[in-house]
Protein backbone atom coordinates (compact mmCIF):
# COMPACT_ATOMS: atom_id res chain seq x y z
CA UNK A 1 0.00 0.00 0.00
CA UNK A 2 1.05 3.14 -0.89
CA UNK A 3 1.22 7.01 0.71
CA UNK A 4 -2.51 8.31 0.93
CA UNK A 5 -4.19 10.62 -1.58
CA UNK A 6 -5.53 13.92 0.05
CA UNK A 7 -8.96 14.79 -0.93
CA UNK A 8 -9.03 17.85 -3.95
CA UNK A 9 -8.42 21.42 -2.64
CA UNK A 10 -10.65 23.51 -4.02
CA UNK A 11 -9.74 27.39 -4.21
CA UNK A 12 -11.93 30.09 -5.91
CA UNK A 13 -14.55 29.10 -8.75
CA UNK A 14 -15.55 25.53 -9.37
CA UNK A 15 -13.82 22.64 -9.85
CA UNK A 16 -13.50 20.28 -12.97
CA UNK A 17 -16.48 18.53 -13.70
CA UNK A 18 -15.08 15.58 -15.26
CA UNK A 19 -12.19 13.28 -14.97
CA UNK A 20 -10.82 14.37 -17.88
CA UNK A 21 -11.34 18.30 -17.91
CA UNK A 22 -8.42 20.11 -15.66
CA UNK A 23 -8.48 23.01 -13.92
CA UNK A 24 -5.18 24.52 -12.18
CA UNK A 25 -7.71 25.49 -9.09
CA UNK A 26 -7.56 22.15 -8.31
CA UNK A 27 -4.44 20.52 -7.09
CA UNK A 28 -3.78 16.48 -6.36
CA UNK A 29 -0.88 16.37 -4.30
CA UNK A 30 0.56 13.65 -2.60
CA UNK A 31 1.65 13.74 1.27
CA UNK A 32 4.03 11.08 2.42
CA UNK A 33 4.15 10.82 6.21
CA UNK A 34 7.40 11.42 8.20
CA UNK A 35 9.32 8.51 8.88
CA UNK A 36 9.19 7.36 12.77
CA UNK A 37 6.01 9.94 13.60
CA UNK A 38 3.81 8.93 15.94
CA UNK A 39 0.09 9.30 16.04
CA UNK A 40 0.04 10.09 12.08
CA UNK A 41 1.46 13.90 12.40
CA UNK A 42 2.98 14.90 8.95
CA UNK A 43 6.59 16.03 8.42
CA UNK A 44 7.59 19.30 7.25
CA UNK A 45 7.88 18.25 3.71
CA UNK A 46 3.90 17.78 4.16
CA UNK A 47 4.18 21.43 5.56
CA UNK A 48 5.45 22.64 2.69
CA UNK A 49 3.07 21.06 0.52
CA UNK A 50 -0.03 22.05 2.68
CA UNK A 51 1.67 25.76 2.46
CA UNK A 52 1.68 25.45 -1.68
CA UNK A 53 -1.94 23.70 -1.92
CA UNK A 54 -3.46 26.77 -0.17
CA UNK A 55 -1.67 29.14 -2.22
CA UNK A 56 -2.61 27.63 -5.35
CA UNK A 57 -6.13 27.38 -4.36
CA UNK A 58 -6.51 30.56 -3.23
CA UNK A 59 -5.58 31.79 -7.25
CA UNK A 60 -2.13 33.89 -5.80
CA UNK A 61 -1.29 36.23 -2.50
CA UNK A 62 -3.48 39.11 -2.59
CA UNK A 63 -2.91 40.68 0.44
CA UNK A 64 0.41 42.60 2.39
CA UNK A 65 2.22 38.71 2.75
CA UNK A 66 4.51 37.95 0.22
CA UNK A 67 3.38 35.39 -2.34
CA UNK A 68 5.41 32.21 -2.47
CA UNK A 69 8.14 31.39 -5.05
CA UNK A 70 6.21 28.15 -6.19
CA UNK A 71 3.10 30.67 -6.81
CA UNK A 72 5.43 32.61 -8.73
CA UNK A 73 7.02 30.17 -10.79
CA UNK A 74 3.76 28.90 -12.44
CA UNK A 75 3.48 29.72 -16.00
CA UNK A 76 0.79 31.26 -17.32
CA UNK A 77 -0.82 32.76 -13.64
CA UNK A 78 -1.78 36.43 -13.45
CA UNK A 79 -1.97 37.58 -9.30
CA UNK A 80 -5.46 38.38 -7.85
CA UNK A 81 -4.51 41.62 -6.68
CA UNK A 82 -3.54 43.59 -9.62
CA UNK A 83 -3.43 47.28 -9.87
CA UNK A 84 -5.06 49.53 -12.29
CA UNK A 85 -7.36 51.80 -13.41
CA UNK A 86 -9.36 49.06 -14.46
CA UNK A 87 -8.88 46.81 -10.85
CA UNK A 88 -10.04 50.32 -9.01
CA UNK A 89 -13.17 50.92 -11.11
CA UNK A 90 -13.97 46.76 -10.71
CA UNK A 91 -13.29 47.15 -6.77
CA UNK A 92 -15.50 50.53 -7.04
CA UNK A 93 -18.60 49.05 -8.44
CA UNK A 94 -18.44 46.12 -6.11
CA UNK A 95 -18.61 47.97 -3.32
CA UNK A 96 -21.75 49.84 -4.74
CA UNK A 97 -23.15 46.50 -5.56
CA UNK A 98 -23.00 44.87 -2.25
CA UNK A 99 -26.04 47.38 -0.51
CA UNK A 100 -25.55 45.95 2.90
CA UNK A 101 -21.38 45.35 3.07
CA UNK A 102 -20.42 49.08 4.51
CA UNK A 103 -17.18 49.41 6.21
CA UNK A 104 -15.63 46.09 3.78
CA UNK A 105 -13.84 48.50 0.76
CA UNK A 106 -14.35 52.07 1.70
CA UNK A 107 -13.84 54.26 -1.49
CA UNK A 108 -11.37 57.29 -1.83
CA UNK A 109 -12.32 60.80 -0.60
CA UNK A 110 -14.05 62.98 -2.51
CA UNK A 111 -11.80 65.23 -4.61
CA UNK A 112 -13.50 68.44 -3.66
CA UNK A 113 -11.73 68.61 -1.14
CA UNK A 114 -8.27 70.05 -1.17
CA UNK A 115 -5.74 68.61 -0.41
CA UNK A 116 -4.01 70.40 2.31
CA UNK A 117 -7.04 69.73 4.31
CA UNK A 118 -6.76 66.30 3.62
CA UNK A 119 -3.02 66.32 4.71
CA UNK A 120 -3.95 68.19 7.19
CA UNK A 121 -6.76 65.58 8.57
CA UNK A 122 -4.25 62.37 7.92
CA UNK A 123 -1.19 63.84 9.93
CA UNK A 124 -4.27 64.70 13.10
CA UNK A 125 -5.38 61.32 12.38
CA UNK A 126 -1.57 59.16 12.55
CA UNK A 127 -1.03 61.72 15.81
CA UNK A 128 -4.50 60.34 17.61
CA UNK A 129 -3.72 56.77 16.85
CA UNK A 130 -0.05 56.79 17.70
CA UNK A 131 -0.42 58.66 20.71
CA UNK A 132 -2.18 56.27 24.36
CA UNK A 133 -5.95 56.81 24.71
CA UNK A 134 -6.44 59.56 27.39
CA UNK A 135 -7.98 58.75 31.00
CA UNK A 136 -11.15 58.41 30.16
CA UNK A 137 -11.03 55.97 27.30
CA UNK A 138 -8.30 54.18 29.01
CA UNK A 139 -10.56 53.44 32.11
CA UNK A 140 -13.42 52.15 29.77
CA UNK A 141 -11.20 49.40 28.45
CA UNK A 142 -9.75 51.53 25.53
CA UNK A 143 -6.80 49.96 23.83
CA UNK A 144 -3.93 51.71 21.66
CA UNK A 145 -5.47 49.42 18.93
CA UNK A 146 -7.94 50.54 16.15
CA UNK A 147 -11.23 48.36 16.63
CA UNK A 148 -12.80 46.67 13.41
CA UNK A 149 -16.45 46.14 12.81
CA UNK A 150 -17.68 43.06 12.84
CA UNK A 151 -18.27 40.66 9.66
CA UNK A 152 -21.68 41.88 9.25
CA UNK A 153 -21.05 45.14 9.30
CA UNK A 154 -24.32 45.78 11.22
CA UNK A 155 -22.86 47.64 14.42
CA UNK A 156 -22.56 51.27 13.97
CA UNK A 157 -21.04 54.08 16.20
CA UNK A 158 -23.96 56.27 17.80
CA UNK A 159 -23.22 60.05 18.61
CA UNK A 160 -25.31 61.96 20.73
CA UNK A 161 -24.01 65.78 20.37
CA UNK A 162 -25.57 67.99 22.60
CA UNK A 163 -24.90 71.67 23.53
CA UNK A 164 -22.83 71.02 26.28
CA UNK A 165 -21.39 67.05 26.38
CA UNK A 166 -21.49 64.58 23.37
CA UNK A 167 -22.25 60.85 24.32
CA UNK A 168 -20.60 58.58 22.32
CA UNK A 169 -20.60 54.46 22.16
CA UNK A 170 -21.41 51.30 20.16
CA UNK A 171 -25.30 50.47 18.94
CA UNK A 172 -26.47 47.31 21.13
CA UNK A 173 -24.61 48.41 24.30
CA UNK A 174 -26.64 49.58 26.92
CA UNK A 175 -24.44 52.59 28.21
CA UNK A 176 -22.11 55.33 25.76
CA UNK A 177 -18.76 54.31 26.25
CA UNK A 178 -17.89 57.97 26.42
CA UNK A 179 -19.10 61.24 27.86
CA UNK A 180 -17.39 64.19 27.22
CA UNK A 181 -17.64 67.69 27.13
CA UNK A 182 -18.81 69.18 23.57
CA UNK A 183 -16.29 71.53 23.43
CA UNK A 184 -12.67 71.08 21.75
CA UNK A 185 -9.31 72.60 21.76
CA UNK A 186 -8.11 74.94 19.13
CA UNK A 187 -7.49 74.14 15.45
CA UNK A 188 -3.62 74.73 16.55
CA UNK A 189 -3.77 71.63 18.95
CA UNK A 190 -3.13 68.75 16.60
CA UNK A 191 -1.77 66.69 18.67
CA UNK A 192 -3.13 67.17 22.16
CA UNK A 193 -5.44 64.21 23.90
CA UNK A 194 -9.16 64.58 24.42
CA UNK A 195 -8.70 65.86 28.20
CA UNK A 196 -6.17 68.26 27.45
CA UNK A 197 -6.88 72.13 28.52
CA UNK A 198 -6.09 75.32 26.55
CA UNK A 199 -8.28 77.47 24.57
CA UNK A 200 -11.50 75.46 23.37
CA UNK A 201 -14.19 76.06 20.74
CA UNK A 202 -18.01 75.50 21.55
CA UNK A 203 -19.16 74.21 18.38
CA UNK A 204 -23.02 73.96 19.68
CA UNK A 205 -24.85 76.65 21.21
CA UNK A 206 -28.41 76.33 22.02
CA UNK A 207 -28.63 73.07 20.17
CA UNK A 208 -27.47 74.99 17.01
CA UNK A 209 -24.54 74.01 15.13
CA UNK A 210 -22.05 77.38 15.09
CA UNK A 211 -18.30 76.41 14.33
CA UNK A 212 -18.55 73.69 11.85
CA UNK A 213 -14.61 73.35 11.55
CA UNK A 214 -14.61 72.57 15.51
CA UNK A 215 -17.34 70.11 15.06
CA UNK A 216 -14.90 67.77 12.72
CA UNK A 217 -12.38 68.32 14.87
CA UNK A 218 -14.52 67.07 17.93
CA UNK A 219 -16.24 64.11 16.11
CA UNK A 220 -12.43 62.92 14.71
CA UNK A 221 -10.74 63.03 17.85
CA UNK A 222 -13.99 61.11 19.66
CA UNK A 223 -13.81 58.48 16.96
CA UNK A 224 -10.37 57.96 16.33
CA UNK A 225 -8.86 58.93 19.71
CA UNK A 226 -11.44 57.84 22.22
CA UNK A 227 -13.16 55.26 20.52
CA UNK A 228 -10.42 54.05 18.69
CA UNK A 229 -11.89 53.08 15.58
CA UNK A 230 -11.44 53.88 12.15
CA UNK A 231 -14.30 56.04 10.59
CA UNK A 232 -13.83 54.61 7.00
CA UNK A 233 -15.19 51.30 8.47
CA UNK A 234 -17.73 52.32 10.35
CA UNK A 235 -21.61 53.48 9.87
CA UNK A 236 -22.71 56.63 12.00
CA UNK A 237 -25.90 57.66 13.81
CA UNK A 238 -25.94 60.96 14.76
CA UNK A 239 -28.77 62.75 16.97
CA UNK A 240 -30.50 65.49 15.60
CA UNK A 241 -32.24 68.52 17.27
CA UNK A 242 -35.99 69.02 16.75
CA UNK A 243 -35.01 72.53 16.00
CA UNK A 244 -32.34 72.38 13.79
CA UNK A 245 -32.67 73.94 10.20
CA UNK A 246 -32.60 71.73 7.48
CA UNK A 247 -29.27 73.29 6.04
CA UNK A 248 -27.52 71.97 9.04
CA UNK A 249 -28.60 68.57 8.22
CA UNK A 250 -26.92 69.09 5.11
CA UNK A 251 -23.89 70.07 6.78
CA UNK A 252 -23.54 66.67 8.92
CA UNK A 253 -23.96 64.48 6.02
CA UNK A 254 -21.14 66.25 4.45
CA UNK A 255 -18.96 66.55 7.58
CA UNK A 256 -19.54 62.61 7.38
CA UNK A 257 -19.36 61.72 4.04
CA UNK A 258 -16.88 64.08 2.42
CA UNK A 259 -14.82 64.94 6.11
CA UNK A 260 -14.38 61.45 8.20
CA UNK A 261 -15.20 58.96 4.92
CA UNK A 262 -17.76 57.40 6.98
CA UNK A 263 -19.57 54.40 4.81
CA UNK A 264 -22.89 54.90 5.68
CA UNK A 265 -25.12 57.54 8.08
CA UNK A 266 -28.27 58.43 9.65
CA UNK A 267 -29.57 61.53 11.05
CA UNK A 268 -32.60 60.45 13.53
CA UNK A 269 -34.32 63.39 15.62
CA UNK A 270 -33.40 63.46 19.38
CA UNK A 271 -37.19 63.62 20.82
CA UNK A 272 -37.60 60.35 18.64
CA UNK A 273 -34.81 58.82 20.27
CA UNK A 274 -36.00 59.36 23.73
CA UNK A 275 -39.39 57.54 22.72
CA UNK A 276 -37.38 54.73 21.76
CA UNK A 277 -35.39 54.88 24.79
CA UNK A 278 -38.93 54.05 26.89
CA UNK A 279 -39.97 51.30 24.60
CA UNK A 280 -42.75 53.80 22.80
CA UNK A 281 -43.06 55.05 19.71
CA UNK A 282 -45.71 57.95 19.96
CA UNK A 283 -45.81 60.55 22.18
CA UNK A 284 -44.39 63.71 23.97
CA UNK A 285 -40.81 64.23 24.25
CA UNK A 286 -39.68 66.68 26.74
CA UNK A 287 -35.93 67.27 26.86
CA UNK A 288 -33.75 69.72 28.94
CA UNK A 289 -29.97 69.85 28.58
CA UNK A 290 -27.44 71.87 29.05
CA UNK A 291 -28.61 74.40 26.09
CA UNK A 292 -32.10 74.18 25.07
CA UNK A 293 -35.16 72.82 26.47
CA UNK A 294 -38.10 71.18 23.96
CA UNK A 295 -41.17 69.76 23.75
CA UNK A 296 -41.97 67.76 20.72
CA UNK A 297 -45.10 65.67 19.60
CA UNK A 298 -44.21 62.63 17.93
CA UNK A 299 -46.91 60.24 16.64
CA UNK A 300 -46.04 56.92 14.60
CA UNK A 301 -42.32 57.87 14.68
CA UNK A 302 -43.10 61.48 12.67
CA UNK A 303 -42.74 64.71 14.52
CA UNK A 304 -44.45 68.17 14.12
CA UNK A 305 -42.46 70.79 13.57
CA UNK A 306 -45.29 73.38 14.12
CA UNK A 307 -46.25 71.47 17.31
CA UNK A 308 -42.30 71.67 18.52
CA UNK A 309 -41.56 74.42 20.98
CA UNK A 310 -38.14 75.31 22.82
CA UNK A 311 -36.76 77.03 25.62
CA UNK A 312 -33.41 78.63 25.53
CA UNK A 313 -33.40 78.67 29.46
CA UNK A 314 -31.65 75.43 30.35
CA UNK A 315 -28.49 73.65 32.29
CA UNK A 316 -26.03 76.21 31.36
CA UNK A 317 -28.10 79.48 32.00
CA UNK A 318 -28.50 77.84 35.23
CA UNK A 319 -25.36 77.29 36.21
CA UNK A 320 -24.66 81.01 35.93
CA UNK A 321 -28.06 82.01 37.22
CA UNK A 322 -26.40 79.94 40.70
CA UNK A 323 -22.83 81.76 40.18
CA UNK A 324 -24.70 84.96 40.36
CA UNK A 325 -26.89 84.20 43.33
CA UNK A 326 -23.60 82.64 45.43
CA UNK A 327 -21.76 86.02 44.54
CA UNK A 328 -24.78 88.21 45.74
CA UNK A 329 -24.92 85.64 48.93
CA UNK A 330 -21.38 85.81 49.68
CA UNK A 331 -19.57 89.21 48.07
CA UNK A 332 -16.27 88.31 49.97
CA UNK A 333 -14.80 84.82 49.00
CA UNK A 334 -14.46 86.20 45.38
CA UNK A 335 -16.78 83.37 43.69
CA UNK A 336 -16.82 84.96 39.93
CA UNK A 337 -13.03 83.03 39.90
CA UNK A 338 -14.70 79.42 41.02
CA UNK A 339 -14.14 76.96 38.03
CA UNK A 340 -17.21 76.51 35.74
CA UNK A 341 -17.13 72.88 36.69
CA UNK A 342 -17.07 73.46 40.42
CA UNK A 343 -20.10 75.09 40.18
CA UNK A 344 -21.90 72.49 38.14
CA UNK A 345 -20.77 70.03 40.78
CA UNK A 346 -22.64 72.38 43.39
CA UNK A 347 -25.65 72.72 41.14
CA UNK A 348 -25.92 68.61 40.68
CA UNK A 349 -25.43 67.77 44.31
CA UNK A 350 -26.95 70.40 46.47
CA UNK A 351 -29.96 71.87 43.79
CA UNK A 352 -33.53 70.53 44.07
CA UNK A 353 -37.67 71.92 42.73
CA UNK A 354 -39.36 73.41 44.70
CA UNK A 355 -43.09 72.04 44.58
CA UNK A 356 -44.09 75.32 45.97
CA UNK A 357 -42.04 78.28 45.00
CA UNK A 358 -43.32 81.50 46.54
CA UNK A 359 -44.39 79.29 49.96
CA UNK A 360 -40.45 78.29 50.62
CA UNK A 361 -39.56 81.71 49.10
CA UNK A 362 -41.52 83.49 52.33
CA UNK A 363 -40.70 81.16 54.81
CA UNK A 364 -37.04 80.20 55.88
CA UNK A 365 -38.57 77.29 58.23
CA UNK A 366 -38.98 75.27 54.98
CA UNK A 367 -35.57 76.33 53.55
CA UNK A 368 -32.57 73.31 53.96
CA UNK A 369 -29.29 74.81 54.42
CA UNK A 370 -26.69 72.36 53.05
CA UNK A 371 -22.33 72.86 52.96
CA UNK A 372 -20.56 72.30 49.95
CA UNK A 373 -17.19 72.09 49.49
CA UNK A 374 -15.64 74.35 47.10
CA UNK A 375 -11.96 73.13 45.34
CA UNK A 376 -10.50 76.72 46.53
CA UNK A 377 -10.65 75.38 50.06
CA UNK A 378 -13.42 77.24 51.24
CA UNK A 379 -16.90 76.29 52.14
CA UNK A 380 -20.36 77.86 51.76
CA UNK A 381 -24.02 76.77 52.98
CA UNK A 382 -26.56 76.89 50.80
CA UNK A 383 -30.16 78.07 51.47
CA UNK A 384 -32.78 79.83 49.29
CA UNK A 385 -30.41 79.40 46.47
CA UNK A 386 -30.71 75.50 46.63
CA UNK A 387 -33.84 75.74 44.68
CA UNK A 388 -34.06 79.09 43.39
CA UNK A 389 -31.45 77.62 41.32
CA UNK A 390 -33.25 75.75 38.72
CA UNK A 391 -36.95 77.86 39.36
CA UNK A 392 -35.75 79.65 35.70
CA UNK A 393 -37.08 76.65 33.31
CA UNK A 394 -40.22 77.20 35.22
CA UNK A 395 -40.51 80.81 35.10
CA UNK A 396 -37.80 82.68 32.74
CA UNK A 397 -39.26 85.61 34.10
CA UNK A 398 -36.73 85.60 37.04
CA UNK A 399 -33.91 86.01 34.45
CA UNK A 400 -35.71 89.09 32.59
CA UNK A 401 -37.11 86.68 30.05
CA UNK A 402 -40.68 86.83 28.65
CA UNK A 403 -41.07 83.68 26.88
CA UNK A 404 -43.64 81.08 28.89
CA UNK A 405 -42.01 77.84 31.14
CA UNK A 406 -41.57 74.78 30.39
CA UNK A 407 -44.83 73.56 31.79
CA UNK A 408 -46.81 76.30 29.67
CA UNK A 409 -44.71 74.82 26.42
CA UNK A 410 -45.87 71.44 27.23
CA UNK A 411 -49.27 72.19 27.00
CA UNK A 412 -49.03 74.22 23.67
CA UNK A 413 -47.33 71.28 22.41
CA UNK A 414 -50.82 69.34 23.07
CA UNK A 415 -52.83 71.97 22.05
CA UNK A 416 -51.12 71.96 18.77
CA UNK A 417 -51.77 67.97 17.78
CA UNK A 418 -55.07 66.75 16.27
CA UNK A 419 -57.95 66.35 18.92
CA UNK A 420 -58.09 62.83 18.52
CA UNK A 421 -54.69 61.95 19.37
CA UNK A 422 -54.09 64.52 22.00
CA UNK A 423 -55.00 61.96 24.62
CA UNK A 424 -52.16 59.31 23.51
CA UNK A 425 -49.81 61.50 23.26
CA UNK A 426 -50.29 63.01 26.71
CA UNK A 427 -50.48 59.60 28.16
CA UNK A 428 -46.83 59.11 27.23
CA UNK A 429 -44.63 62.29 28.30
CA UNK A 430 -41.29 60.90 28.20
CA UNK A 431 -38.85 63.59 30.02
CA UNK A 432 -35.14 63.27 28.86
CA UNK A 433 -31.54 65.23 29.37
CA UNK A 434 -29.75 65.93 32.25
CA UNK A 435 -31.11 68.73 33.67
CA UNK A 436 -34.25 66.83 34.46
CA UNK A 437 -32.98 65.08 37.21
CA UNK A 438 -33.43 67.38 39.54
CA UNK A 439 -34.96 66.10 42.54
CA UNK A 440 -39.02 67.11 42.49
CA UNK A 441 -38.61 68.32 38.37
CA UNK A 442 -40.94 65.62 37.52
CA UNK A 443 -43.26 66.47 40.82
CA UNK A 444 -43.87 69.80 39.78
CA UNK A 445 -44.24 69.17 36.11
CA UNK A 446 -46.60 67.17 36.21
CA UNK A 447 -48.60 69.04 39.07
CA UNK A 448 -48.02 72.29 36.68
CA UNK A 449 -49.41 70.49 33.37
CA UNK A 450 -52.40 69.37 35.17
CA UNK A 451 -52.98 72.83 36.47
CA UNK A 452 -52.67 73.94 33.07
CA UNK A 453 -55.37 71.49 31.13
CA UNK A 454 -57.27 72.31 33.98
CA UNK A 455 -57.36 76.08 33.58
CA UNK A 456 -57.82 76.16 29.65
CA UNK A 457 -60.69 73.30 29.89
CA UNK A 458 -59.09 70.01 29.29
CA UNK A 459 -60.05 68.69 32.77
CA UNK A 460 -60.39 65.19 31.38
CA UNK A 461 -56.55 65.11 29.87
CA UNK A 462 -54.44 63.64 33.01
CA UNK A 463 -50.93 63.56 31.26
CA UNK A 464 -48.84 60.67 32.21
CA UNK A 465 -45.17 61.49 32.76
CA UNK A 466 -42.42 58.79 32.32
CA UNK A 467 -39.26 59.65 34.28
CA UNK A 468 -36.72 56.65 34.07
CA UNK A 469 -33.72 57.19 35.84
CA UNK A 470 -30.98 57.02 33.44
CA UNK A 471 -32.47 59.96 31.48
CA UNK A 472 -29.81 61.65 31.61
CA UNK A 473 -28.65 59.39 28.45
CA UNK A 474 -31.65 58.57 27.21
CA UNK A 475 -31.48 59.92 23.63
CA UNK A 476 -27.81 57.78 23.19
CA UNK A 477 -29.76 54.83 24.66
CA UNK A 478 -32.76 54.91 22.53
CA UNK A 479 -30.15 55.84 19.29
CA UNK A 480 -28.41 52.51 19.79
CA UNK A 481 -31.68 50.53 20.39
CA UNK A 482 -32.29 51.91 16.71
CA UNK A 483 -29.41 51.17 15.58
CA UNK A 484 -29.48 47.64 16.82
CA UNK A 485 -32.28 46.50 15.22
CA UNK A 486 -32.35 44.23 11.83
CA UNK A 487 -35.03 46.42 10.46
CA UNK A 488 -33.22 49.58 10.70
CA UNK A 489 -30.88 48.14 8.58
CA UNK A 490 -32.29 49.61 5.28
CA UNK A 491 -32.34 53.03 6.67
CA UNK A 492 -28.68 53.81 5.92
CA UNK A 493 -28.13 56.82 3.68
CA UNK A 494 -24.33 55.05 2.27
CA UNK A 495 -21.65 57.32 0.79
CA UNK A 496 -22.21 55.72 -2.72
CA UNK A 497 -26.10 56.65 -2.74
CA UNK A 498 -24.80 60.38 -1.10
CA UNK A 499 -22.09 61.04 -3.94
CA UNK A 500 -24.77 59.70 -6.43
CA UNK A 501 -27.52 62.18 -5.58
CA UNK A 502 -25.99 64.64 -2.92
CA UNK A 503 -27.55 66.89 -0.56
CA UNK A 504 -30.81 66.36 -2.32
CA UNK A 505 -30.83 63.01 -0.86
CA UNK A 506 -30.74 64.24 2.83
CA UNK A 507 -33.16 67.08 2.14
CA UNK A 508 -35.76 64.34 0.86
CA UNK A 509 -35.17 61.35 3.45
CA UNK A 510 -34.58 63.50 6.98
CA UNK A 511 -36.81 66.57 6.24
């Protein structure tokens, strides 16, 4: 008996058909075991062999490995991977074929833009992934190594930008892997990590889009240096503001497409995403941040935009409102110097509604002094100022304003929607952003919006508020819910379908 025969290895495209017909796909190779092996294991003649079957069947190295000399020496064999005008075009319209692949070939840039920009953007890029992930990426599990999607390119990064921090994170996960502040250094810092300090640009104010040029710089160094991924490869949701105009939409899908070379995007509105967040998808989304407050109908996943009202009094305004009240409180531990963030730790900790305003206003019995810590060293107590601090969103008069409170929005928002579906939508009043967890916001909302149906006749509309308590996130949350899901999948605007039609195409699908 002679050495065994190894079954046919069978590389790209089929094999012969009959015993007589050859293909050089197919290779019959004998393997002769290694004298005085035990247990069967082949020598390293057979490892040679093995090596040379699965070259030949693979048709030739196509990749960074260098192809073997018995590859080479073949007559007649033309490598895979051959360059071109004609392999580009061929590798071009496969990508555009393949609908659902994203993030497997990414094409090259755009040529609009120049290219000093584009040198400009690669030198930032090789300086964010050369350099260690700052603290708080590094805490989260970051690595100094670029993550890849996975095969089915299903899993897409989810970006919640809001005026004052930017959640960022993975669709499926529960939590964003990354909270940071929206701001971002200088166009002069190339090279600086995400914590870094030095002069910063606020690229949202008001949940408006300002500095466009400090956006990119913001959304590059979050994807590249906190998240560590690689944008080319990677599909992008991005949370919209009910009151954004729809030029700026137009601006984010070129920031992503032409900018970062993401593959594919989607711009999805951020009262939407807070349904989704509680598992519903019609009703009232009421959001305060750091920037802008709104109230926004939403039935069957569609918004009105005449129903949508906002408030420009929100988590920022306060924190001044309580730098100005500690400075008239205490005029001589020279509080206009405390740290911005020291006194949004105060506000957070020590801050609290006030179910009944002008009662605790009048009398100091029902006022609850509390000491805070300041980083200076000193200390002050707190009194009326605990919740006269966040009274504002409830009446803006107290800041010289003359636009109504939240409360009063809320109900205009109702008033707005068709009679018939005013009662569903008030049954679900799903409160989101950070500046909503407050304690007794959701008290005296509620007691104020029943107040208000009451006084204009709607006696019989009890609104029903949902308060979950990681609200604070809840637009990133319900984002990668969406994002998760198989049936979102067709959603994708891709970057073939956006250099195919261009801004039209965004104007059409998210307006």
């Amino acid at each position: 008996c002679g050495p065994p025969f190894i079954p046919p290895c069978r590389g790209r495209g089929r094999g012969p058909r009959s015993r007589g017909e050859s293909s050089e796909r197919w290779v019959w190779c004998k393997v002769s075991l290694e004298p005085g092996a035990k247990g069967g294991r082949r020598g390293p003649e057979a490892a040679g062999a093995r090596r040379e079957r699965r070259t030949l069947g693979r048709g030739g190295a196509s990749g960074p490995r260098a192809e073997p000399e018995a590859a080479k020496s073949l007559p007649g064999r033309r490598k895979s991977g051959s360059s071109g005008p004609g392999a580009a075009a061929k590798r071009a319209r496969s990508f555009r074929s393949r609908g659902r692949g994203f993030g497997r070939e990414p094409e090259p840039r755009a040529e609009s833009r120049k290219a000093g920009l584009q040198l400009q953007r690669g030198q930032r890029r090789r300086s964010l992934r050369a350099g260690p992930p700052n603290a708080t990426a590094a805490s989260l599990g970051g690595s100094g190594r670029l993550r890849r999607p996975p095969p089915g390119g299903r899993v897409a990064v989810v970006l919640d930008q809001g005026s004052g921090f930017v959640k960022a994170g993975f669709a499926g996960e529960q939590q964003p892997r990354l909270v940071l502040k929206s701001s971002s250094p200088g166009p002069g810092a190339l090279g600086c990590e995400l914590g870094d300090g030095g002069a910063r640009a606020h690229p949202i104010k008001h949940g408006v889009v300002v500095d466009w040029q400090a956006l990119e710089g913001l959304w590059e160094r979050l994807l590249v240096g906190g998240l560590r991924v690689c944008p080319e490869r990677w599909p992008v949701l991005v949370s919209d503001s009910p009151s954004a105009p729809p030029a700026g939409r137009e601006k984010v899908a070129e920031l992503l497409f032409e900018a970062l070379a993401v593959p594919a995007c989607h711009m999805a509105s951020s009262a939407l995403l807070a349904l989704c967040s509680a598992g519903a998808f019609s009703g009232l989304a009421v959001e305060a941040g750091a920037g802008v407050c709104h109230a926004t109908p939403i039935y069957a996943g569609h918004s009105w935009q005449e129903a949508t009202f906002r408030l420009d009094v929100a988590g920022s305004t306060l924190s001044r409102y309580l730098r100005d009240l500690l400075v008239a409180a205490f005029p001589d531990l020279q509080l206009r110097a405390l740290p911005r963030k020291a006194i949004t730790q105060l506000k957070k900790r020590c801050c609290y509604v006030s179910l009944d305003f002008e009662g605790d206003l009048l009398n100091p019995d029902r006022h609850h002094p509390a000491t805070f810590c300041l980083g200076n060293g000193c200390s002050v107590c707190l009194s009326s100022e605990r919740f006269r601090c966040p009274e504002p969103i409830f009446q803006p008069r107290l800041l010289g304003q003359t636009k109504p409170g939240l409360p009063a929005l809320v109900f205009q928002a109702l008033q707005k929607v068709p009679a018939r579906l005013r009662t569903r939508l008030a049954d679900t009043v799903v409160l989101a952003g950070g500046s909503t967890l407050f304690p007794g916001f959701t008290e005296r909302l509620e007691m104020e919006l029943e107040a208000q149906c009451r006084r204009h006749g709607y006696g019989a509309l009890r609104p029903h508020l949902v308060a979950k308590p990681g609200r604070g996130t809840a637009v990133w949350t319900g984002g990668s819910m969406v994002a998760s899901l198989r049936s979102f999948q067709c959603h994708w605007i891709t970057r073939a379908m956006y250099q195919e039609y261009g801004s039209r195409l965004v104007h059409e699908v998210f307006n």
